[in-house]
N, C-alpha and C. Protein backbone atom coordinates (compact mmCIF):
# COMPACT_ATOMS: atom_id res chain seq x y z
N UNK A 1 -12.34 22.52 2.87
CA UNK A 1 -11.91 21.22 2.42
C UNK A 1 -10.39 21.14 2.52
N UNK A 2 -10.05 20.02 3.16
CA UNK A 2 -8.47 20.14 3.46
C UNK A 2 -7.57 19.36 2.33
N UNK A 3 -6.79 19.60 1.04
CA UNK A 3 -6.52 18.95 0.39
C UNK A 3 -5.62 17.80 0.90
N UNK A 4 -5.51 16.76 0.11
CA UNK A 4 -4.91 15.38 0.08
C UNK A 4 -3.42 16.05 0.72
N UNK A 5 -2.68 15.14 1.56
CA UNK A 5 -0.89 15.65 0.60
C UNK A 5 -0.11 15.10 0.01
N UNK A 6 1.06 15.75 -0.47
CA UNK A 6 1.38 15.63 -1.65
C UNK A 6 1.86 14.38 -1.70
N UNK A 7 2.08 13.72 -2.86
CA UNK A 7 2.00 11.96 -3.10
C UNK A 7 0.84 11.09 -2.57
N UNK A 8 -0.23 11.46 -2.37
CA UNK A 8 -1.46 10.78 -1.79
C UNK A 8 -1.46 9.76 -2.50
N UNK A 9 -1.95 8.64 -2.60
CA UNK A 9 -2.01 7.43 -3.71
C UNK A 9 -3.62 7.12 -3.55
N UNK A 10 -4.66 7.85 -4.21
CA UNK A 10 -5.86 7.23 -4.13
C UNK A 10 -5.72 5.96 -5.24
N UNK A 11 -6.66 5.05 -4.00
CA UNK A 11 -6.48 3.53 -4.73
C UNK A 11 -7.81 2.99 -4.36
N UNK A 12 -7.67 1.29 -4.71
CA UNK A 12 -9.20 0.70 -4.40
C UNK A 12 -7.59 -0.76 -4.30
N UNK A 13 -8.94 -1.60 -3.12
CA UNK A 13 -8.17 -2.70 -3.45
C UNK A 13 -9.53 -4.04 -3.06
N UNK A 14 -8.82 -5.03 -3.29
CA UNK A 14 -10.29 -6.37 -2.98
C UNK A 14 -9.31 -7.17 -2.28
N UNK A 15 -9.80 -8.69 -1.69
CA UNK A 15 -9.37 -9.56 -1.36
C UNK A 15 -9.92 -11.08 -2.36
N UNK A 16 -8.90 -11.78 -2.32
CA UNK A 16 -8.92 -12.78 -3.58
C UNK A 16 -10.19 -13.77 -2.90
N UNK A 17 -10.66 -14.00 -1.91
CA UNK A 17 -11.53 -15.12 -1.70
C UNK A 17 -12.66 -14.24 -1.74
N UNK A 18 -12.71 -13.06 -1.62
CA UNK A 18 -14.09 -12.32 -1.79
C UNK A 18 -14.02 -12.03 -3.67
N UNK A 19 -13.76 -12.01 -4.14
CA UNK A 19 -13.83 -11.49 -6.14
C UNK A 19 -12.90 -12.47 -6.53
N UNK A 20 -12.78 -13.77 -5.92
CA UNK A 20 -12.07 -14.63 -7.44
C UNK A 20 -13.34 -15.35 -6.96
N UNK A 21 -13.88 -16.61 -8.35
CA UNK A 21 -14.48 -17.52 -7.95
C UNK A 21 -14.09 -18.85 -7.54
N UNK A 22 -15.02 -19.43 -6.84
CA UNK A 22 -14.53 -20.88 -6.03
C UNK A 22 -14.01 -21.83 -7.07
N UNK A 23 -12.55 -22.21 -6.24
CA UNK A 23 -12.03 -23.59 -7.12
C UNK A 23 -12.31 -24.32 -6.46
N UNK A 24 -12.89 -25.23 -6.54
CA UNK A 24 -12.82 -26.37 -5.40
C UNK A 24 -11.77 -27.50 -5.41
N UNK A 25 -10.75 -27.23 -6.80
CA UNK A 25 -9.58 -28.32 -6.19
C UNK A 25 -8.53 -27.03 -5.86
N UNK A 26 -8.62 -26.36 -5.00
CA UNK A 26 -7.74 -25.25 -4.60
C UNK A 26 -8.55 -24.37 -3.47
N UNK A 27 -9.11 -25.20 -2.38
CA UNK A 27 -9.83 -24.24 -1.54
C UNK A 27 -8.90 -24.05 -0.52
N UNK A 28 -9.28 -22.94 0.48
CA UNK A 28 -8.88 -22.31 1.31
C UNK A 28 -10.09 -22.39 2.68
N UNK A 29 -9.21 -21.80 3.25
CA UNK A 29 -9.56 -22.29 4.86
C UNK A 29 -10.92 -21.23 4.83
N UNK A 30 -11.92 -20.29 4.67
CA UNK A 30 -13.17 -19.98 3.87
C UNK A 30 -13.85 -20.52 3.44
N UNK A 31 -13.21 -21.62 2.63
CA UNK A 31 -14.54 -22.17 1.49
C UNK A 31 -15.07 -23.71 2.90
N UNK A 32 -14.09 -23.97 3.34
CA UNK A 32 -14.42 -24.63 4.51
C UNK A 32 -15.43 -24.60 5.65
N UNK A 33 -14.75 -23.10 6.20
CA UNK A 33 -15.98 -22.65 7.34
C UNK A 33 -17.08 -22.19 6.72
N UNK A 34 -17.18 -21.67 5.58
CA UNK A 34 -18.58 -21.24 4.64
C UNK A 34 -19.26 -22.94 4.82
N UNK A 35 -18.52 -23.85 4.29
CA UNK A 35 -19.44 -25.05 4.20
C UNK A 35 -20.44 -25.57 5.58
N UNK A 36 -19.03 -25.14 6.80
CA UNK A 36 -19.05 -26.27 7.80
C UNK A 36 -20.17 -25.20 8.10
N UNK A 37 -19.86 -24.12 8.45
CA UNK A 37 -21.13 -23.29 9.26
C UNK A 37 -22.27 -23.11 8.17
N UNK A 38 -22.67 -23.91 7.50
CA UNK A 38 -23.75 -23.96 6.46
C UNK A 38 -24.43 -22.62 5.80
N UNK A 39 -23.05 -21.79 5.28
CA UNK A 39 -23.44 -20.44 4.70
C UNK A 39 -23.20 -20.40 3.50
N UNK A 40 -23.85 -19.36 3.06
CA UNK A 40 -23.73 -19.19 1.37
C UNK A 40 -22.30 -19.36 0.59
N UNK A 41 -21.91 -20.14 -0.26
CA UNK A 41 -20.63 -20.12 -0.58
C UNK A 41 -19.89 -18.88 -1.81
N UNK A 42 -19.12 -18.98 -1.52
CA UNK A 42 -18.38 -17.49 -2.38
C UNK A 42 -19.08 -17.93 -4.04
N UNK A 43 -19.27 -18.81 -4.54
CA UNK A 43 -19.44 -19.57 -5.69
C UNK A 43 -18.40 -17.97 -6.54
N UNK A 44 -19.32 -17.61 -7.87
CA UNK A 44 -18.66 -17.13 -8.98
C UNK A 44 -17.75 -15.95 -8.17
N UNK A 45 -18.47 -15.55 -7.25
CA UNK A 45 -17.62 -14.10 -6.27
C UNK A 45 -18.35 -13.02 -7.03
N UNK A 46 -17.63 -12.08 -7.60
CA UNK A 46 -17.54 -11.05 -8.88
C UNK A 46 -16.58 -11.54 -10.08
N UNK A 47 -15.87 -13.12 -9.79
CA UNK A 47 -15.76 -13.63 -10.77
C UNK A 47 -14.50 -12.48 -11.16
N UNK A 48 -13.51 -11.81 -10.27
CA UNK A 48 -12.45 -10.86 -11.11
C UNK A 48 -11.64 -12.04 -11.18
N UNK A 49 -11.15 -13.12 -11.07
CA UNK A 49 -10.37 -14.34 -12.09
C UNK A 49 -10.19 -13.45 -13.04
N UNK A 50 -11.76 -13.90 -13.88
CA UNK A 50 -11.61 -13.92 -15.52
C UNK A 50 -11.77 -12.12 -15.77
N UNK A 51 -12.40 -11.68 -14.91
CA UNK A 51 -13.10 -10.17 -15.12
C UNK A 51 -12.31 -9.07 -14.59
N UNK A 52 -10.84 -9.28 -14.36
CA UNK A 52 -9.87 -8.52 -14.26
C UNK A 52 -9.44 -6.64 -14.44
N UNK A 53 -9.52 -7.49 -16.33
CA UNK A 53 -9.20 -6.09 -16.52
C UNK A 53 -10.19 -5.21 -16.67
N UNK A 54 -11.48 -5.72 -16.66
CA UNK A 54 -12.74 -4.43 -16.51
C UNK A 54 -12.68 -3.77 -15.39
N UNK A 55 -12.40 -4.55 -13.86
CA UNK A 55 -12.26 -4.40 -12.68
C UNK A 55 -11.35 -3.03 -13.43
N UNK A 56 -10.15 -3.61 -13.24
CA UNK A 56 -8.86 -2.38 -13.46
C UNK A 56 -9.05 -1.05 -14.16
N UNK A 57 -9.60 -1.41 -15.76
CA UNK A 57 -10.07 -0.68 -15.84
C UNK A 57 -10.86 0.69 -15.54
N UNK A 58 -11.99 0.00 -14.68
CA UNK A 58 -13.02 0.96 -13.77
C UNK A 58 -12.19 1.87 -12.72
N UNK A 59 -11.40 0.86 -12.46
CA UNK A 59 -10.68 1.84 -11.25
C UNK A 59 -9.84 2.66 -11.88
N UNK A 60 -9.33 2.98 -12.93
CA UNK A 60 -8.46 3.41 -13.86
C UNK A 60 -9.20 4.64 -13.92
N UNK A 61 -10.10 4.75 -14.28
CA UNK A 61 -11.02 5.80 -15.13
C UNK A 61 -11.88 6.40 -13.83
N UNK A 62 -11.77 5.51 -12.68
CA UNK A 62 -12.34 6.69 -11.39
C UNK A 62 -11.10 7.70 -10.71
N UNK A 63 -9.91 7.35 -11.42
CA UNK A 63 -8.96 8.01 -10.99
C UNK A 63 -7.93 7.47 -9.93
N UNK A 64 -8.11 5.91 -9.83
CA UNK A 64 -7.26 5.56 -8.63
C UNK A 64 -5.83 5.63 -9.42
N UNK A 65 -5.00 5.80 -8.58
CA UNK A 65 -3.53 5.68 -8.59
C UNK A 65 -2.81 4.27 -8.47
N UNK A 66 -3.38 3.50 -7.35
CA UNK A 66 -3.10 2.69 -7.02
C UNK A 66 -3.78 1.59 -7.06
N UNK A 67 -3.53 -0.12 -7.28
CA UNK A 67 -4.87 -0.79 -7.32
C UNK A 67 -4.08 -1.90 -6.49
N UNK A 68 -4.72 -2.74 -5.41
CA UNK A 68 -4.40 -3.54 -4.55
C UNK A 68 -5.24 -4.78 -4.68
N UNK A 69 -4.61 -6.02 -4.59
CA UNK A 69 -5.06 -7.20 -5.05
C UNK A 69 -4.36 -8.09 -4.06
N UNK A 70 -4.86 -9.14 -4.06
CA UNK A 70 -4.38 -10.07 -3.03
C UNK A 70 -4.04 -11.47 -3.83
N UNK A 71 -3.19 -12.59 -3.74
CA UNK A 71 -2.61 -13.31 -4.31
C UNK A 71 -3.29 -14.53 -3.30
N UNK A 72 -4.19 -15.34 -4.27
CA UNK A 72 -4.81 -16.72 -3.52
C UNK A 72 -3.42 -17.70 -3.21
N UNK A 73 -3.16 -17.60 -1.95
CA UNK A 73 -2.23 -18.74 -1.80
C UNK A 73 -2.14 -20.40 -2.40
N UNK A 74 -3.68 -20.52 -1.94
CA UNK A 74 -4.32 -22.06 -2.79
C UNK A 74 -4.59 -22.37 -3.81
N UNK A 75 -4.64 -21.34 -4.60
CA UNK A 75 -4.74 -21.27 -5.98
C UNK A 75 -3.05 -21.67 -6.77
N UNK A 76 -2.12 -20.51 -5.93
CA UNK A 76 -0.20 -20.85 -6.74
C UNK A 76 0.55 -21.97 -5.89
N UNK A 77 0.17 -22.19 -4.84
CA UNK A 77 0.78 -23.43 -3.93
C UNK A 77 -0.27 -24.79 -3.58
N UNK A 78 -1.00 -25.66 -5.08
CA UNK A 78 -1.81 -26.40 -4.73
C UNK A 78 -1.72 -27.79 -3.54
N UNK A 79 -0.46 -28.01 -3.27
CA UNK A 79 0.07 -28.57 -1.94
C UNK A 79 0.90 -28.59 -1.56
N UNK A 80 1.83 -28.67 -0.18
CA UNK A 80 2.97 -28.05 0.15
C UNK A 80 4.18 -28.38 -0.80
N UNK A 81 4.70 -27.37 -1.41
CA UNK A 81 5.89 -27.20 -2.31
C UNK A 81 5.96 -27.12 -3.51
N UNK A 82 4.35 -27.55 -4.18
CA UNK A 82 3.95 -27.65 -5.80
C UNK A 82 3.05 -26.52 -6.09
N UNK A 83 3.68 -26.13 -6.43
CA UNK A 83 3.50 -24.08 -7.06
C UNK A 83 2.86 -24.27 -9.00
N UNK A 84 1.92 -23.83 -8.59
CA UNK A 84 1.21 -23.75 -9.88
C UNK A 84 1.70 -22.58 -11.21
N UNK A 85 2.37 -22.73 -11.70
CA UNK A 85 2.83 -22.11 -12.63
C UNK A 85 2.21 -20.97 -13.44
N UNK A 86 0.87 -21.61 -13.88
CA UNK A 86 0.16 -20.57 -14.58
C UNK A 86 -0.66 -19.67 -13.72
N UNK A 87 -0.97 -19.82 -12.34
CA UNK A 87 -1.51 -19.41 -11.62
C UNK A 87 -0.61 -18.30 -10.85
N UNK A 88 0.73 -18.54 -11.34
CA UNK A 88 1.75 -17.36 -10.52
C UNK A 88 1.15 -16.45 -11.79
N UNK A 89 1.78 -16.78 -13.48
CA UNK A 89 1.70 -15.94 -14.07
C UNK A 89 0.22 -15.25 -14.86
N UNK A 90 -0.77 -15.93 -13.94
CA UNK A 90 -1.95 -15.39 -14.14
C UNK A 90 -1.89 -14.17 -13.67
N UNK A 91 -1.43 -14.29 -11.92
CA UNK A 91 -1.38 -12.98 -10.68
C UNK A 91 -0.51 -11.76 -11.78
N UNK A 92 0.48 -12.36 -12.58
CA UNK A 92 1.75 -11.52 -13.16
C UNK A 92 0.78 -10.43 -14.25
N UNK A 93 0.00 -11.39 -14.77
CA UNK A 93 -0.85 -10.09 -15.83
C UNK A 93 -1.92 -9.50 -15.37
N UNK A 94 -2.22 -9.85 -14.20
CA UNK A 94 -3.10 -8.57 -13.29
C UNK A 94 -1.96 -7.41 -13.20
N UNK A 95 -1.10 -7.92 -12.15
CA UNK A 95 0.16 -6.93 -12.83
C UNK A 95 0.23 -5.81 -13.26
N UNK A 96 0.20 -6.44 -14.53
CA UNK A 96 1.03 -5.87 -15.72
C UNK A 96 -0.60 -5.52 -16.33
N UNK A 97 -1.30 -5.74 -16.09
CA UNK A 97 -2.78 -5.03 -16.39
C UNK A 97 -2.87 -3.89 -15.52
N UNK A 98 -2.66 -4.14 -14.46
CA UNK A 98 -2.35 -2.97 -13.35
C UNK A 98 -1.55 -1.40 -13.93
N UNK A 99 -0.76 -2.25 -14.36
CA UNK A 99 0.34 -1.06 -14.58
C UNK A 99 0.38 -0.67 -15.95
N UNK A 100 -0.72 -1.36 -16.53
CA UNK A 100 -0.85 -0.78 -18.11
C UNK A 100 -2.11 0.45 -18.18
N UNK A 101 -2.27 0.50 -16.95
CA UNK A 101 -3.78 1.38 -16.76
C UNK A 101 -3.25 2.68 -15.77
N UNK A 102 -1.50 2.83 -15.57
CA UNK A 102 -1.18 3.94 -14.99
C UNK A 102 -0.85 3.98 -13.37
N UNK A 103 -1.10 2.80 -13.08
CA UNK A 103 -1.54 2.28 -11.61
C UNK A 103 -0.57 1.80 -11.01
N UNK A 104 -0.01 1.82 -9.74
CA UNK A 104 1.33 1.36 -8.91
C UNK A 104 0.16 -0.13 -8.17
N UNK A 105 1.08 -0.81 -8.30
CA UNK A 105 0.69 -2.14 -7.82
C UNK A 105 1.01 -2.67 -6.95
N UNK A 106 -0.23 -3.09 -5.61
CA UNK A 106 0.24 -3.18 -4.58
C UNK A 106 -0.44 -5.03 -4.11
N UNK A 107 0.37 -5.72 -4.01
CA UNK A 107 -0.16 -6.88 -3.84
C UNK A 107 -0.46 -7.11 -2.15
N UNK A 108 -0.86 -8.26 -1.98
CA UNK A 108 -1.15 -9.04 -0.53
C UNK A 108 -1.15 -9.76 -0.66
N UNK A 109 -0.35 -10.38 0.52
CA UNK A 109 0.04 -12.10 0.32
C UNK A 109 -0.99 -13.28 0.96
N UNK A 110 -1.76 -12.75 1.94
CA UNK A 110 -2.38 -13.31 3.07
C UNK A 110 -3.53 -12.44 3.32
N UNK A 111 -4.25 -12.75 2.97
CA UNK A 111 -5.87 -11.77 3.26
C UNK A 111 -6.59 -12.76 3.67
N UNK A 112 -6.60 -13.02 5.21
CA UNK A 112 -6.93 -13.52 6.06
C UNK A 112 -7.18 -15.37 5.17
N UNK A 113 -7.06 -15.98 4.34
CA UNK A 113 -7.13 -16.88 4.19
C UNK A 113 -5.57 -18.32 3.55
N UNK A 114 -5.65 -19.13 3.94
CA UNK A 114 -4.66 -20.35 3.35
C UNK A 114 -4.92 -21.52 3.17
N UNK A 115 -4.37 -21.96 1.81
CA UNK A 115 -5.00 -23.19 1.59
C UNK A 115 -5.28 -24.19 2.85
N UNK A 116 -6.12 -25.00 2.23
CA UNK A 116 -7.12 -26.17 2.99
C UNK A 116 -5.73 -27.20 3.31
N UNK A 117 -4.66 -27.17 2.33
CA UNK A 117 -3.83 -28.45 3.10
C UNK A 117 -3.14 -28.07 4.47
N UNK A 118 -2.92 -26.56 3.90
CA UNK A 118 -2.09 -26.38 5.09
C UNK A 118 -2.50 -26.15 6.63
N UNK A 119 -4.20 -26.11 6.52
CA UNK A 119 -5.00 -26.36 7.98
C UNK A 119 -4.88 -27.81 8.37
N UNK A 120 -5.41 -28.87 7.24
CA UNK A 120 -5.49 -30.09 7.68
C UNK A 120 -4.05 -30.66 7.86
N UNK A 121 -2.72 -30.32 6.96
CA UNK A 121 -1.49 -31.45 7.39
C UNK A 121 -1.08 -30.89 8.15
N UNK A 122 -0.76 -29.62 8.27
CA UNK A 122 0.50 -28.11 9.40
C UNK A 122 -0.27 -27.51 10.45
N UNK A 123 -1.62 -27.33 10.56
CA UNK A 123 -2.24 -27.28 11.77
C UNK A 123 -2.45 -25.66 11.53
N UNK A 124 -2.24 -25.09 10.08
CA UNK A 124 -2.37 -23.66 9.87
C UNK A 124 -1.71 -22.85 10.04
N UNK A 125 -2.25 -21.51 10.58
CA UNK A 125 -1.47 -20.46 11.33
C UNK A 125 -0.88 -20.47 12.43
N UNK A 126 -0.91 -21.72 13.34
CA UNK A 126 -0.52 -21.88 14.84
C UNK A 126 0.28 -23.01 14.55
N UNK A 127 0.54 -23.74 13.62
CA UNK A 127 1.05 -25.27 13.43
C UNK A 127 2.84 -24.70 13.23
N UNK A 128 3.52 -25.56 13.85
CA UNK A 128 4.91 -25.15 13.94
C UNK A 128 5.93 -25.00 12.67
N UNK A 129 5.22 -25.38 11.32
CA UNK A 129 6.22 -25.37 10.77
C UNK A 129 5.59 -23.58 9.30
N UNK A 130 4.35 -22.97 10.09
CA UNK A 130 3.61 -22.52 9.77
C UNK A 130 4.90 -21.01 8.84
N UNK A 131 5.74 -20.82 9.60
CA UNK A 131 6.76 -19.52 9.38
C UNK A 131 7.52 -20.05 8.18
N UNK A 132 7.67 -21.23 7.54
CA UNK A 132 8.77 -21.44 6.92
C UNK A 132 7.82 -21.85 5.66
N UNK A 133 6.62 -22.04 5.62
CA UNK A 133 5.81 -22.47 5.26
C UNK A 133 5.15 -20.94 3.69
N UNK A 134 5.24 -20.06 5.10
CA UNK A 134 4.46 -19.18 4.25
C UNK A 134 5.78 -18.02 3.60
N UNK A 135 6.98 -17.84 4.48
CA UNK A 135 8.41 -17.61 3.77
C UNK A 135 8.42 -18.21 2.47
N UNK A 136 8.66 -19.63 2.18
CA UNK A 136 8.72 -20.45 0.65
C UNK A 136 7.34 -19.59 -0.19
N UNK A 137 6.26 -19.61 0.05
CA UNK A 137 5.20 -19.34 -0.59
C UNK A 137 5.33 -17.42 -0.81
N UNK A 138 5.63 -17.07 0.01
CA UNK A 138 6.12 -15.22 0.05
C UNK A 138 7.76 -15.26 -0.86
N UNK A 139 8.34 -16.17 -1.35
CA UNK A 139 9.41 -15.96 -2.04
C UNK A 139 9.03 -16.16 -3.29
N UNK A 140 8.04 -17.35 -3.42
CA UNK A 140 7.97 -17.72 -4.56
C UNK A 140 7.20 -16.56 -5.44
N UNK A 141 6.12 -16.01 -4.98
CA UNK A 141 5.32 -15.11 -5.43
C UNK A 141 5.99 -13.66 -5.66
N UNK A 142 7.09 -13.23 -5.00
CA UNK A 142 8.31 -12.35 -5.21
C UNK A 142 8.75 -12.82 -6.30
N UNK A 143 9.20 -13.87 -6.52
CA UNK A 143 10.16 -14.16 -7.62
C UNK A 143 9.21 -14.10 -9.18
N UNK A 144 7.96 -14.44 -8.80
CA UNK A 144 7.25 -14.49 -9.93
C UNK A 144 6.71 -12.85 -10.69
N UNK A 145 6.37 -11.88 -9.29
CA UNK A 145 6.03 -10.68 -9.33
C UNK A 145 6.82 -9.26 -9.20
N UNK A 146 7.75 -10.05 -8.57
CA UNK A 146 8.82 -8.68 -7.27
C UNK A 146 8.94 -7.60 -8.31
N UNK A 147 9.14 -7.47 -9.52
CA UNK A 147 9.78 -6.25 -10.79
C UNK A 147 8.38 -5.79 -10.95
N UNK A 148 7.28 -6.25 -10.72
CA UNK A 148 6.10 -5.23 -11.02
C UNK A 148 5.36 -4.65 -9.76
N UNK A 149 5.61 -5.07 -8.79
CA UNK A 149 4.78 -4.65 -7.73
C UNK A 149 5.79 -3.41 -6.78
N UNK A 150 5.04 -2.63 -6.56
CA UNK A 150 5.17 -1.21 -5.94
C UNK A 150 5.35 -1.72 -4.24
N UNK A 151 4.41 -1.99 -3.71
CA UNK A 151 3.96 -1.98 -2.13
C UNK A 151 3.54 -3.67 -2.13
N UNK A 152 4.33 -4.29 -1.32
CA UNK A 152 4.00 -5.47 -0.59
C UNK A 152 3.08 -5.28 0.63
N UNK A 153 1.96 -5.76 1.13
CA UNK A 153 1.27 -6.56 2.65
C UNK A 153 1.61 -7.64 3.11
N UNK A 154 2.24 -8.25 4.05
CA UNK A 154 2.38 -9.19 4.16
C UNK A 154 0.93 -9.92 4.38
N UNK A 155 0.28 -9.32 5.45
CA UNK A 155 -0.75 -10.08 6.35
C UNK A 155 -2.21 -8.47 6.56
N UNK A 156 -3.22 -8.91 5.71
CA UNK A 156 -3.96 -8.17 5.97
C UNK A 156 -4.23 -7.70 7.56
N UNK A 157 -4.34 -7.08 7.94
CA UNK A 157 -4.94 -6.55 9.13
C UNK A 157 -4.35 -7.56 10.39
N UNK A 158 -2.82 -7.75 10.46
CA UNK A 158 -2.22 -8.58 11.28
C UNK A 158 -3.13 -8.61 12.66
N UNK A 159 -3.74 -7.57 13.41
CA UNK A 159 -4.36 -7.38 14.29
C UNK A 159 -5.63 -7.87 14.72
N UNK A 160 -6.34 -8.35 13.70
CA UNK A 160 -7.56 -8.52 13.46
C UNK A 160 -7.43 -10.77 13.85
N UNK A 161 -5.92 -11.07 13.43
CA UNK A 161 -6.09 -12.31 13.14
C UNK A 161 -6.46 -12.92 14.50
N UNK A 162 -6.07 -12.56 15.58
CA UNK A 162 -6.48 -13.24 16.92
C UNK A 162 -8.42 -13.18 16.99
N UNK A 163 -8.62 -12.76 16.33
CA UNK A 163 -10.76 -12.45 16.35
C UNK A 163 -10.94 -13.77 15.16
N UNK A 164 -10.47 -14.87 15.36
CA UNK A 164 -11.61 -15.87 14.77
C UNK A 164 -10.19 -16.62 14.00
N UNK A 165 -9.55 -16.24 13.62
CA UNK A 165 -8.76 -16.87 12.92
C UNK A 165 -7.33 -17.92 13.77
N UNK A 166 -6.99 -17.02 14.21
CA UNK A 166 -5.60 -18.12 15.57
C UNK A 166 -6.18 -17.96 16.60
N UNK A 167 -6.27 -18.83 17.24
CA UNK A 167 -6.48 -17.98 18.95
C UNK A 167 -5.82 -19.02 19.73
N UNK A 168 -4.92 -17.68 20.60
CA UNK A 168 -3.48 -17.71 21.10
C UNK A 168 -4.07 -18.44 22.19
């Protein structure tokens, strides 16, 4: 058995449109194609919204080091420039739940999904004003989080986005 090395960070992490449940005045470009392609909708998820710190918890007590979470864009930016307040400092006491359980906190900004306005007014991920768009929304969530979080993602699996999501 070849041990870990040294500083290994065993962790667990989720993505926010798979374990938060559906808002529907705050959907994302998911709750969309779930509709349009007539598939099961995320409805409660696992419901970690409200069910957080059990989540954390669990992972606490399996020994992770690290716990990784993803920040619903549509949920803190309900249309371009109006940033939901309690919804930043909701993300802030995952946090700080995070880090009350021993855990380095690693957020994600973009796990493969963005709000529904910004497909229908900006044209999304390919729409031109798309870079300055998600900069404002990546500052704001810094400014709300930046002193508790360990490891930033910008973009889950940047590689993956040309398979269904932009195509160049």
């Amino acid at each position: 058995c070849m041990p870990f090395p040294s500083g290994f960070l065993f962790g667990t992490a989720n993505a926010d449109h798979q374990v938060e449940a559906h808002d529907p005045e705050r959907e994302d470009v998911w709750d969309l194609w779930e509709r349009f392609q007539g598939l099961t909708s995320r409805g409660r998820a696992t419901d970690f919204w409200n069910r957080y710190e059990q989540d954390i918890a669990a992972a606490a007590a399996m020994g992770c080091k690290l716990f990784r979470f993803s920040i619903a864009w549509a949920r803190v930016e309900v249309s371009a420039g109006a940033f939901d307040e309690e919804a930043l400092a909701h993300y802030r006491e995952v946090a700080e739940c995070v880090r009350k359980h021993g855990m380095q906190v690693m957020v994600t900004l973009h796990h493969f999904v963005w709000p529904a306005w910004l497909e229908r007014h900006h044209g999304g991920m390919i729409g031109d004003e798309f870079p300055d768009l998600f900069a404002r929304y990546a500052g704001k969530a810094a400014e709300a989080l930046g002193d508790l979080v360990d490891w930033w993602i910008t973009f889950n699996e940047p590689s993956q986005l040309t398979f269904g999501y932009i195509k160049p």
